[in-house]
PDB file of N, CA and C in Angstrom:
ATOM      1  N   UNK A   1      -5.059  -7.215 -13.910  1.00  0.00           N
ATOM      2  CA  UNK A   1      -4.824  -5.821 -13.613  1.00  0.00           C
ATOM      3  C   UNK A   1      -3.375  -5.429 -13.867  1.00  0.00           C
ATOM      4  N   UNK A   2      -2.378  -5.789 -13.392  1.00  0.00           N
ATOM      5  CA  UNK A   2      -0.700  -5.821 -13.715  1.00  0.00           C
ATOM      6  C   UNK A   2      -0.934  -5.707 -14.923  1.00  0.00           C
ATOM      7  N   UNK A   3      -1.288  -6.466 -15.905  1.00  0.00           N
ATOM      8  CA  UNK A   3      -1.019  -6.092 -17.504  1.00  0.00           C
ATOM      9  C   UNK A   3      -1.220  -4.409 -17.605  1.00  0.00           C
ATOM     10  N   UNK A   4      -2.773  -3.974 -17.369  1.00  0.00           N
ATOM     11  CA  UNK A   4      -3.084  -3.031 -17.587  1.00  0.00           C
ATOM     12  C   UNK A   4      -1.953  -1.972 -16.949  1.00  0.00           C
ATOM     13  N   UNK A   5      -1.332  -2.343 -15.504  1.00  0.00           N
ATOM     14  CA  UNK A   5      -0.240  -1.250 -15.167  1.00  0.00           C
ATOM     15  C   UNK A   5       1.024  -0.981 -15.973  1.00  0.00           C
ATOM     16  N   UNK A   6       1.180  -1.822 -17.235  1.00  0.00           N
ATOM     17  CA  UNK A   6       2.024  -2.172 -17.215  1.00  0.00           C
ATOM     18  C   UNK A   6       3.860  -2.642 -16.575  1.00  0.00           C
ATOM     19  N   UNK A   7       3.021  -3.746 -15.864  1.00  0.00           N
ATOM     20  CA  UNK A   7       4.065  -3.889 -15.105  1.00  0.00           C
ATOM     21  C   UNK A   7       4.842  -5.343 -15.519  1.00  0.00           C
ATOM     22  N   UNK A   8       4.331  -6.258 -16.539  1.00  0.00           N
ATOM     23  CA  UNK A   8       5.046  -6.847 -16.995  1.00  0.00           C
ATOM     24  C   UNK A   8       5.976  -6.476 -18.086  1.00  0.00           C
ATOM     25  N   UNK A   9       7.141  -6.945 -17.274  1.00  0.00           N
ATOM     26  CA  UNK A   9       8.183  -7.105 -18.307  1.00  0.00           C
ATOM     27  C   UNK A   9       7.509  -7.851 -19.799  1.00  0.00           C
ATOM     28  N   UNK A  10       8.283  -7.002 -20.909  1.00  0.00           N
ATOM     29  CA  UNK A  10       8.552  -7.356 -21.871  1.00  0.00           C
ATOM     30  C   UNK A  10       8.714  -8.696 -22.519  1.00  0.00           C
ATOM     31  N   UNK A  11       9.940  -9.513 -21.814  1.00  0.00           N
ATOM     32  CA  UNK A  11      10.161 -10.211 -21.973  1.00  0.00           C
ATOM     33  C   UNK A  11      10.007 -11.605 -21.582  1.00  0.00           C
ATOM     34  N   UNK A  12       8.520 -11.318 -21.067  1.00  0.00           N
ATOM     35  CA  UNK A  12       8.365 -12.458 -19.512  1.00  0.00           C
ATOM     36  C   UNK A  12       7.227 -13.498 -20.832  1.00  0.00           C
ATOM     37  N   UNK A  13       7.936 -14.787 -20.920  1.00  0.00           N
ATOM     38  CA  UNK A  13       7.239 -15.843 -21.213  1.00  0.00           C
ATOM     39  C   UNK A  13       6.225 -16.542 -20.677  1.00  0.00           C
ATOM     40  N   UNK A  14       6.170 -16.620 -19.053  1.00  0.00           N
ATOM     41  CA  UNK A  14       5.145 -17.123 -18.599  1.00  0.00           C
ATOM     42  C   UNK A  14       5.117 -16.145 -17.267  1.00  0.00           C
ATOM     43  N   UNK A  15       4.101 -15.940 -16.056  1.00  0.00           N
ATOM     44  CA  UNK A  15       3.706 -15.654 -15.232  1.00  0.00           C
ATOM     45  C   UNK A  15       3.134 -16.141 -13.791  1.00  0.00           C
ATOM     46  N   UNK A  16       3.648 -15.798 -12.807  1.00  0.00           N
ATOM     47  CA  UNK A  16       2.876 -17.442 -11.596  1.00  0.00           C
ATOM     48  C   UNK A  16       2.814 -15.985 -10.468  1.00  0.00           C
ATOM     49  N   UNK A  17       1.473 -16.459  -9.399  1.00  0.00           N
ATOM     50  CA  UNK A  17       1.286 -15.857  -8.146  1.00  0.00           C
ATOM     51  C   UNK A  17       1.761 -16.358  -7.489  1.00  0.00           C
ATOM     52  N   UNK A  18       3.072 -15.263  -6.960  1.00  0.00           N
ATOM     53  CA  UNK A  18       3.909 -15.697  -5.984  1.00  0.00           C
ATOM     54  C   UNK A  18       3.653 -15.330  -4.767  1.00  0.00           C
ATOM     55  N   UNK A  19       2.327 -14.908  -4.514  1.00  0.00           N
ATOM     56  CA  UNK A  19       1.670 -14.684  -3.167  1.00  0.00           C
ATOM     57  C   UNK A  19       1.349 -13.427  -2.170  1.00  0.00           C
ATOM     58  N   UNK A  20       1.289 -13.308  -1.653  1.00  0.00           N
ATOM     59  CA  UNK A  20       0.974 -11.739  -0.425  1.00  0.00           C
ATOM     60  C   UNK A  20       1.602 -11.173   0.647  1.00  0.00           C
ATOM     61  N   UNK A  21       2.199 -10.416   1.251  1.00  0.00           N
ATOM     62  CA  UNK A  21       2.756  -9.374   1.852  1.00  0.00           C
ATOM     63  C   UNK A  21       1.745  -8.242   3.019  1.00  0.00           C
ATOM     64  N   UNK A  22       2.045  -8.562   3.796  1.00  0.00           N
ATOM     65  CA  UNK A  22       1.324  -7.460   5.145  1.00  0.00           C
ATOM     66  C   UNK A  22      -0.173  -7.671   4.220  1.00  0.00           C
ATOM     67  N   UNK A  23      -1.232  -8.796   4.397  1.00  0.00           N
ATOM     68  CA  UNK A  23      -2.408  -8.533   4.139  1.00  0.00           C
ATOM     69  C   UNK A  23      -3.084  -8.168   5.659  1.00  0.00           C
ATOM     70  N   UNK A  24      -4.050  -6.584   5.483  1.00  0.00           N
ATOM     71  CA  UNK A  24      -4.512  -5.765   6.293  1.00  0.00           C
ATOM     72  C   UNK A  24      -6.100  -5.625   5.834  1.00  0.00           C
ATOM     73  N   UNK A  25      -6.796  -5.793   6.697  1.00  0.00           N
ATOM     74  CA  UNK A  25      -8.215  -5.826   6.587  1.00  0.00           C
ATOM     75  C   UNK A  25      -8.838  -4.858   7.457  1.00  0.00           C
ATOM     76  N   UNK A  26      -8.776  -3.260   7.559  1.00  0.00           N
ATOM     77  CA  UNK A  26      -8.826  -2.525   8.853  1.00  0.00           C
ATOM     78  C   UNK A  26     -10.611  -2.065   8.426  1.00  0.00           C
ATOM     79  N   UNK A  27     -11.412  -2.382   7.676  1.00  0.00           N
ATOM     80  CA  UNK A  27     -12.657  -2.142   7.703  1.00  0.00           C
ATOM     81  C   UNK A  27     -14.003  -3.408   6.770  1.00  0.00           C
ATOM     82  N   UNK A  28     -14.473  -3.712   7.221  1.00  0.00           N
ATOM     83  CA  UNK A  28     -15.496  -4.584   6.395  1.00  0.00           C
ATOM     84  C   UNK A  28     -15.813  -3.948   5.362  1.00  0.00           C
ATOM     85  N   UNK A  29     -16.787  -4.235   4.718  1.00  0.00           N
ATOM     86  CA  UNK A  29     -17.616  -4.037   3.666  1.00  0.00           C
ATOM     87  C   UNK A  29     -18.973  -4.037   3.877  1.00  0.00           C
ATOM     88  N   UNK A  30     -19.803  -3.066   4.113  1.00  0.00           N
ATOM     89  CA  UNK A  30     -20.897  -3.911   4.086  1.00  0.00           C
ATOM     90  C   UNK A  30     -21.834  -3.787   2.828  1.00  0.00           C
ATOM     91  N   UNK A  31     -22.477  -4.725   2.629  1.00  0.00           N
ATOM     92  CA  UNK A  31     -23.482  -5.201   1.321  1.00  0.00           C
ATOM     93  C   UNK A  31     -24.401  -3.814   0.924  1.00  0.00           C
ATOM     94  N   UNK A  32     -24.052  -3.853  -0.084  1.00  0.00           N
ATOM     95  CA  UNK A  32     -24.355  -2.997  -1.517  1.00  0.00           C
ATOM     96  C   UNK A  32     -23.254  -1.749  -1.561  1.00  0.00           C
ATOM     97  N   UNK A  33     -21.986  -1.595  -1.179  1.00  0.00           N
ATOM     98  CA  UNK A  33     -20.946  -0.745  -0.992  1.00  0.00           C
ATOM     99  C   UNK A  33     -20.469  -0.645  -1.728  1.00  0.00           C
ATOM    100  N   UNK A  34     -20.282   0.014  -2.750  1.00  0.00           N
ATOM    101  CA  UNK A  34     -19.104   0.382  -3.988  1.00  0.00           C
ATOM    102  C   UNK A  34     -17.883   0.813  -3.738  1.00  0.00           C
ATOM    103  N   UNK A  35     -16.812  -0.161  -4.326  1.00  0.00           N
ATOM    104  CA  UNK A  35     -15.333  -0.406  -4.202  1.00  0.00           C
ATOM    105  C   UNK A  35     -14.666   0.098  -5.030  1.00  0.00           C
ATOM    106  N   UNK A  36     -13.733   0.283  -5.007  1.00  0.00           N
ATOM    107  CA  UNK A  36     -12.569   0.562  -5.864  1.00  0.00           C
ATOM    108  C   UNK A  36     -11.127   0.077  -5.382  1.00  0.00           C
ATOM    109  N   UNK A  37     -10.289  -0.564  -6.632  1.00  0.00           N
ATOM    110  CA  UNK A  37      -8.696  -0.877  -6.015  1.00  0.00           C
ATOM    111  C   UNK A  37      -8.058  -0.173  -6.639  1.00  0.00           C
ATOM    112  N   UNK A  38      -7.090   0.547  -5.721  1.00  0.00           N
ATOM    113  CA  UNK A  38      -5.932   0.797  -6.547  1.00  0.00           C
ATOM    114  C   UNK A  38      -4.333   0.436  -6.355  1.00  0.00           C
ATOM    115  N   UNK A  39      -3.743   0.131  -7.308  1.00  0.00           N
ATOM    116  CA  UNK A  39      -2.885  -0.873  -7.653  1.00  0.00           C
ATOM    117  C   UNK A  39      -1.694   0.262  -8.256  1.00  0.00           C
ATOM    118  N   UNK A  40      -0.595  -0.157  -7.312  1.00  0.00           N
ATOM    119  CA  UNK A  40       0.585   0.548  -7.006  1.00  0.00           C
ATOM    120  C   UNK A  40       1.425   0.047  -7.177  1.00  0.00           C
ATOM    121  N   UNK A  41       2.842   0.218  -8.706  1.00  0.00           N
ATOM    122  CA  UNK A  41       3.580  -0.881  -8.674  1.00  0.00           C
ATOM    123  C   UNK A  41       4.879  -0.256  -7.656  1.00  0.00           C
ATOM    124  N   UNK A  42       5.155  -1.073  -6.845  1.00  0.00           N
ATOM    125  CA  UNK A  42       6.078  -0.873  -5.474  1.00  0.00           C
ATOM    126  C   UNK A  42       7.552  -1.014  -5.791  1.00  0.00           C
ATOM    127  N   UNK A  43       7.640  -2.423  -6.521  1.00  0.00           N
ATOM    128  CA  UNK A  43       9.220  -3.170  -6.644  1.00  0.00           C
ATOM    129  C   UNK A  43       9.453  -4.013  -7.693  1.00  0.00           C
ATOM    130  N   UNK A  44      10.732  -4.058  -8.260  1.00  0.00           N
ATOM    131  CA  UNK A  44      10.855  -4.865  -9.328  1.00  0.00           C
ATOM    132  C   UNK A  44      11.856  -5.432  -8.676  1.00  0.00           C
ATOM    133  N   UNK A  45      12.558  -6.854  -8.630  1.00  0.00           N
ATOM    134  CA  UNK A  45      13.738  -7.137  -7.994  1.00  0.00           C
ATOM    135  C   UNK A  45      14.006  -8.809  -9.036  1.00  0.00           C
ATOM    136  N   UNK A  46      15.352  -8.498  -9.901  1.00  0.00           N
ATOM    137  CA  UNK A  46      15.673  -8.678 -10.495  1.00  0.00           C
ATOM    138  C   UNK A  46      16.641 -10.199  -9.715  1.00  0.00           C
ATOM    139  N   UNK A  47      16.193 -11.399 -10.119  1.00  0.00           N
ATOM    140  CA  UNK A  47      16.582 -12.496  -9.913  1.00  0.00           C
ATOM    141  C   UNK A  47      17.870 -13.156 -10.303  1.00  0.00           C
ATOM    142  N   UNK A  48      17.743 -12.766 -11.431  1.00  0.00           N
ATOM    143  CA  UNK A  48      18.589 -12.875 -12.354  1.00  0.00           C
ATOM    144  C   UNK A  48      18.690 -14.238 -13.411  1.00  0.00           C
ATOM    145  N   UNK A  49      18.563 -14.744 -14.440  1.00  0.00           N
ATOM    146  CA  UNK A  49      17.921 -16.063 -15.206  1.00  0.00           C
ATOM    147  C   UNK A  49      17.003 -15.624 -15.977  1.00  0.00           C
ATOM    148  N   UNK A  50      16.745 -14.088 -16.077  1.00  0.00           N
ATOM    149  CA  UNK A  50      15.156 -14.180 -16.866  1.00  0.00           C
ATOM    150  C   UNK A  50      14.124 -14.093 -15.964  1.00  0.00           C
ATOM    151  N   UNK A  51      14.463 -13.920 -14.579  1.00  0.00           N
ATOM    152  CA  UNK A  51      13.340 -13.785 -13.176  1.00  0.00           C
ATOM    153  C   UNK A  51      13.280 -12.709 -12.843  1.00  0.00           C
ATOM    154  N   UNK A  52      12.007 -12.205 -12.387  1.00  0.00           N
ATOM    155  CA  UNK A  52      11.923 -10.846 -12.046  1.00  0.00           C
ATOM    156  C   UNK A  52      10.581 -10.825 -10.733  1.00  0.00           C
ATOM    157  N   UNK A  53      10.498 -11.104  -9.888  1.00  0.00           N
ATOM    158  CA  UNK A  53       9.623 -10.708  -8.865  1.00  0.00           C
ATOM    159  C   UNK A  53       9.128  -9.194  -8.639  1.00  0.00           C
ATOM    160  N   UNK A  54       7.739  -9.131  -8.861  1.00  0.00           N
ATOM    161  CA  UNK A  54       7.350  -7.780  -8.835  1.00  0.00           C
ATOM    162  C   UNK A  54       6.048  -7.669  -7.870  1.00  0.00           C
ATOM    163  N   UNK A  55       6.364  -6.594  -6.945  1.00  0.00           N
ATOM    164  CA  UNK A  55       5.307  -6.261  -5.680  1.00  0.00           C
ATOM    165  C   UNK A  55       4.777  -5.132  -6.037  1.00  0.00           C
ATOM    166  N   UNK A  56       3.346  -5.072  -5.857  1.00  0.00           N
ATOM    167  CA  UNK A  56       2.291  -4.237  -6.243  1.00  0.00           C
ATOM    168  C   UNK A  56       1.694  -4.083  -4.736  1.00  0.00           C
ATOM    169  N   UNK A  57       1.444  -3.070  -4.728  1.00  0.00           N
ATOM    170  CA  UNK A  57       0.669  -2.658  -3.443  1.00  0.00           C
ATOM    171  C   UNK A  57      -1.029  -2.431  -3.650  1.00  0.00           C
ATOM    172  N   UNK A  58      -1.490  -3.039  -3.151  1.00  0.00           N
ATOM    173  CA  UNK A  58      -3.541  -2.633  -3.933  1.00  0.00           C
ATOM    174  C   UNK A  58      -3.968  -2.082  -2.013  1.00  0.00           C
ATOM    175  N   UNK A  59      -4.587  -1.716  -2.591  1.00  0.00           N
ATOM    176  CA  UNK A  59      -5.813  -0.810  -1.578  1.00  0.00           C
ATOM    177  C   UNK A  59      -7.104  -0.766  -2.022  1.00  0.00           C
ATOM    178  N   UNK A  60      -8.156  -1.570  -1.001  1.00  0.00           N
ATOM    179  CA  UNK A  60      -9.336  -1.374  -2.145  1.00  0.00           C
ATOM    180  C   UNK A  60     -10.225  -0.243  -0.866  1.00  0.00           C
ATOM    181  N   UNK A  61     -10.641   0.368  -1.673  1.00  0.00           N
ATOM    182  CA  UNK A  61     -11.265   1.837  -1.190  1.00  0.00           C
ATOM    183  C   UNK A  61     -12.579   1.706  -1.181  1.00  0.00           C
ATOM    184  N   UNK A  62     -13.539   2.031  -0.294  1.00  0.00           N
ATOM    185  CA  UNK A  62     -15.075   1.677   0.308  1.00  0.00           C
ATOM    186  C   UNK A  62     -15.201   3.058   0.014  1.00  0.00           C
ATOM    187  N   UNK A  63     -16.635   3.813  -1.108  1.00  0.00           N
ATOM    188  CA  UNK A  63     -17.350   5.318  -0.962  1.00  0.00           C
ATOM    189  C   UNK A  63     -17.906   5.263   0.085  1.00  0.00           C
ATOM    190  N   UNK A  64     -17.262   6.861   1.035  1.00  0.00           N
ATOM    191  CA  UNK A  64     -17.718   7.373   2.043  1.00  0.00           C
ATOM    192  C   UNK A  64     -17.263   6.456   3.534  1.00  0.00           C
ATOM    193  N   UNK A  65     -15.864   5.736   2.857  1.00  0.00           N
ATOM    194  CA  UNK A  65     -15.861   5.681   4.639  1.00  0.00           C
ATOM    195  C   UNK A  65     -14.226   5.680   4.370  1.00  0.00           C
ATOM    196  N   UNK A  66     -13.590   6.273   5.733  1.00  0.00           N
ATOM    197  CA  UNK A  66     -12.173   7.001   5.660  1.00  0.00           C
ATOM    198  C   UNK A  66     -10.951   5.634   5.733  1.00  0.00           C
ATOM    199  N   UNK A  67     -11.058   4.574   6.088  1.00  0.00           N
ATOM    200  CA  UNK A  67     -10.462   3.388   6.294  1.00  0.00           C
ATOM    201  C   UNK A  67     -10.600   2.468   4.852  1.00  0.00           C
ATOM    202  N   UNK A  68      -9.778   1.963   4.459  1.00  0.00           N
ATOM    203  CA  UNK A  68      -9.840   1.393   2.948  1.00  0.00           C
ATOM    204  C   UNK A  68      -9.850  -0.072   4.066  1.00  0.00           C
ATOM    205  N   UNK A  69     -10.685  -0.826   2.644  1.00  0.00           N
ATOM    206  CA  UNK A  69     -11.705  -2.510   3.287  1.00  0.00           C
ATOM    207  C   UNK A  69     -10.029  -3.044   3.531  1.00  0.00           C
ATOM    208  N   UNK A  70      -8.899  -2.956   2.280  1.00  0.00           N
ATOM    209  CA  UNK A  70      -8.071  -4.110   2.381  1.00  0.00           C
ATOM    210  C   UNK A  70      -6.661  -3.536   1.693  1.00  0.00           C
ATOM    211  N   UNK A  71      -5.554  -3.766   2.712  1.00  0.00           N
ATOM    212  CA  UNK A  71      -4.429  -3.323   1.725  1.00  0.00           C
ATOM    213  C   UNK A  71      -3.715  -4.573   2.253  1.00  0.00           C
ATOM    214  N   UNK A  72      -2.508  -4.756   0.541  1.00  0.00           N
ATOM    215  CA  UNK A  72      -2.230  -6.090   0.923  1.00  0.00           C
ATOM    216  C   UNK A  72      -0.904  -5.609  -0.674  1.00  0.00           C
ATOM    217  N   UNK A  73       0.140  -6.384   0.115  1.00  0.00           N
ATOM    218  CA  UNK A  73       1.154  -6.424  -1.443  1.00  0.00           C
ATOM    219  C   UNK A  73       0.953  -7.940  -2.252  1.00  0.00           C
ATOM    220  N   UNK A  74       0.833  -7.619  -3.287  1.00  0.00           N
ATOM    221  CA  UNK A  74       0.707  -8.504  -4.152  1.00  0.00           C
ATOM    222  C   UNK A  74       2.198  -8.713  -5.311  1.00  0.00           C
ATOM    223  N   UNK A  75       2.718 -10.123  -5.030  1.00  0.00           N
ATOM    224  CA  UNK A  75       3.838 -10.646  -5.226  1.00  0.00           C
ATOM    225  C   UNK A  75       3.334 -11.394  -6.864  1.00  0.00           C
ATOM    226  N   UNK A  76       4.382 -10.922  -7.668  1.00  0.00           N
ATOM    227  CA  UNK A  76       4.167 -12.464  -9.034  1.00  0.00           C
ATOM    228  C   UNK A  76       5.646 -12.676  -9.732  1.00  0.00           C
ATOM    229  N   UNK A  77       5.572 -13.811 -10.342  1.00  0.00           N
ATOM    230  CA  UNK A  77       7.207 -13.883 -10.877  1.00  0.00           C
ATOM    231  C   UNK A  77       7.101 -14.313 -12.152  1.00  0.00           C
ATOM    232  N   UNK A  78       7.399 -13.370 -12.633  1.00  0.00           N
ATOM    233  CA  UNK A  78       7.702 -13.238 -14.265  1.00  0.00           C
ATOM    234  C   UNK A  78       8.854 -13.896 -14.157  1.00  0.00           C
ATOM    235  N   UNK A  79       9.124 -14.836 -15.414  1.00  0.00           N
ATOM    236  CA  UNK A  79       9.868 -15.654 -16.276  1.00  0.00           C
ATOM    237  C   UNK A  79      10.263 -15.585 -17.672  1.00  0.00           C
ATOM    238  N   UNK A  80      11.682 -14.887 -18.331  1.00  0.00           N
ATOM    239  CA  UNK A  80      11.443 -14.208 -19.538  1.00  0.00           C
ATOM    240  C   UNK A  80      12.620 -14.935 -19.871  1.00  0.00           C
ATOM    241  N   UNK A  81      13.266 -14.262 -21.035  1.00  0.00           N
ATOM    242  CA  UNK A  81      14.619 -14.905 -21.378  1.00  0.00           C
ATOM    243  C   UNK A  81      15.657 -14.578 -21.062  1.00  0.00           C
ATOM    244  N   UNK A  82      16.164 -15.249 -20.770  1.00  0.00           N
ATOM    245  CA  UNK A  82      17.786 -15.097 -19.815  1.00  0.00           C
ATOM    246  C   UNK A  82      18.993 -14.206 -20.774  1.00  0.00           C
TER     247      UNK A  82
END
């Protein structure tokens, strides 16, 4: 999904999940429920080496009910050339 936001850097050679931020679960799901995420780029924070840590915020959204299933920041660290 990040590709599609474009939220990778340019210059990033490889890519790793650097993990999650305030994961919030304030409604279930229940079975046969149609979802949707949407994916918010939040932060870029510049490492410096060619590193770039970038936080995305997702929300995945349940039709017809006012509480989204899951919001959670999503962390990754691009690696490009120095």
């Amino acid at each position: 999904m990040s590709q599609s936001l474009g939220a990778v850097p340019k210059d990033a050679v490889a890519a790793f999940n650097y993990g999650l931020d305030k994961v919030r679960f304030p409604t279930p799901v229940k079975a046969g429920a149609k979802i949707c995420c949407k994916v918010v780029l939040a932060e870029v924070v510049d490492q410096g080496e060619g590193r770039k840590v970038v936080k995305m915020t997702n929300t995945v959204e349940i039709d017809d009910e006012a509480k989204p299933a899951l919001v959670a920041d999503t962390l990754a660290l691009f690696i490009g050339r120095p």
